[in-house]
Protein backbone atom coordinates (compact mmCIF):
# COMPACT_ATOMS: atom_id res chain seq x y z
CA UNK A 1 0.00 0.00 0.00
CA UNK A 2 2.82 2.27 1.54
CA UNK A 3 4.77 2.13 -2.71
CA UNK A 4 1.33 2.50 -4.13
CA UNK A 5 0.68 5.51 -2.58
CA UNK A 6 4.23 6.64 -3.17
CA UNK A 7 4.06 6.40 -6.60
CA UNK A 8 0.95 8.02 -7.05
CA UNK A 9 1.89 11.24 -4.88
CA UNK A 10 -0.80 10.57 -2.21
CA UNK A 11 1.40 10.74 0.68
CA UNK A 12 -0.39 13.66 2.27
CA UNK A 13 -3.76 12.55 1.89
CA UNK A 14 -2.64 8.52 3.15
CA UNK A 15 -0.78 10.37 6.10
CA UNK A 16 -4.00 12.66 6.58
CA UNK A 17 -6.49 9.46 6.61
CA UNK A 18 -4.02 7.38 9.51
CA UNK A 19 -3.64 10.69 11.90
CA UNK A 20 -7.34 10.66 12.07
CA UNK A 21 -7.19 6.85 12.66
CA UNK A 22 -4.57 7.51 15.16
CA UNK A 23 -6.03 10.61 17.13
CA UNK A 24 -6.85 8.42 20.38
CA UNK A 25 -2.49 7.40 20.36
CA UNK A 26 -1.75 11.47 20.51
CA UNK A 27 -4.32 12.93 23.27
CA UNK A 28 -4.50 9.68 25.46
CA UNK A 29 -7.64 7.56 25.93
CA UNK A 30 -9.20 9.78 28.13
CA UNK A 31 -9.87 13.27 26.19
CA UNK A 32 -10.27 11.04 23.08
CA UNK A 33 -13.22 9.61 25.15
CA UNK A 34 -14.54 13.06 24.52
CA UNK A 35 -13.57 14.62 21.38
CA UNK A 36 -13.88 12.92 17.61
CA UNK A 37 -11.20 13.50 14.79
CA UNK A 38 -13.96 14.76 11.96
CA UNK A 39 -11.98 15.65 8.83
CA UNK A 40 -8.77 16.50 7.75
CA UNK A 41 -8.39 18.69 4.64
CA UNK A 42 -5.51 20.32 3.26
CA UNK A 43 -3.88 19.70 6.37
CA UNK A 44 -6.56 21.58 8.68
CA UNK A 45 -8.00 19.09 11.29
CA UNK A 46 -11.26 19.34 12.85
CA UNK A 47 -11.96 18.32 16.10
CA UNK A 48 -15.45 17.77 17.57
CA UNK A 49 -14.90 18.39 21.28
CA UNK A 50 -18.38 17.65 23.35
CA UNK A 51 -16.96 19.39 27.29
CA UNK A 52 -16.16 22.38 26.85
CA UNK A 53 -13.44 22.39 29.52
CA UNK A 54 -11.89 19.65 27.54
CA UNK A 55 -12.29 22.13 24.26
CA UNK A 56 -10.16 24.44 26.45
CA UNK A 57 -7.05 22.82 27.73
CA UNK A 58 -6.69 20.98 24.27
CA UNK A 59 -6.77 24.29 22.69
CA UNK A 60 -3.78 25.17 25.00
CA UNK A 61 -2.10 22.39 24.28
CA UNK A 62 -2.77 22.40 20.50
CA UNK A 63 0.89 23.42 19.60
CA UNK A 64 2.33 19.91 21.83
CA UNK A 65 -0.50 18.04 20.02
CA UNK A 66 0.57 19.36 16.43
CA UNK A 67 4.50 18.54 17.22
CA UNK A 68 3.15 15.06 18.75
CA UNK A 69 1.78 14.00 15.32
CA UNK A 70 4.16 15.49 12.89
CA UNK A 71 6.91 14.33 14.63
CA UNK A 72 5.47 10.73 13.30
CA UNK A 73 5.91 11.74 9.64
CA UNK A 74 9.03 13.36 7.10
CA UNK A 75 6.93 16.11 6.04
CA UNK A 76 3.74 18.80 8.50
CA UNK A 77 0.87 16.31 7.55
CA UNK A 78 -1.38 18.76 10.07
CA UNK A 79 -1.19 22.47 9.74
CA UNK A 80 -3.37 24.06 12.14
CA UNK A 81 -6.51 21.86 14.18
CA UNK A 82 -10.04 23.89 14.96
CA UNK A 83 -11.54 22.21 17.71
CA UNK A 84 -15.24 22.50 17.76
């Protein structure tokens, strides 16, 4: 899968599609429990948050969470998140 998407240039959108997989693995079981990776387009993640203190503190931690799952990848697969 990894070649085929390789050698079609897909990269981006293939890394996009796994970070959303993978949002539970970067803000820990227990905020996932409460917030839903929606989309990811052109490297702009939403985030459907339903506590609003929870909304909060991940919005203060948004730049940790953005170096958290770029660090994962060779190129920025997320540019900025809007939690919602």
């Amino acid at each position: 899968m990894q070649k085929f998407v390789q050698k079609n240039g897909k990269q981006q959108l293939y890394a996009e599609r796994i970070v959303m997989e993978n949002w539970p693995q970067y803000v820990g079981d227990a905020c996932a429990r409460y917030s839903t990776c929606q989309s990811v387009i052109n490297g702009i993640m939403r985030v459907k948050v339903t506590n609003a203190a929870l909304r909060f503190e991940l919005m203060g931690q948004k730049t940790n969470i953005l170096n958290r799952i770029n660090a994962d990848y060779a190129f920025p697969v997320i540019k900025d998140i809007y939690f919602v």
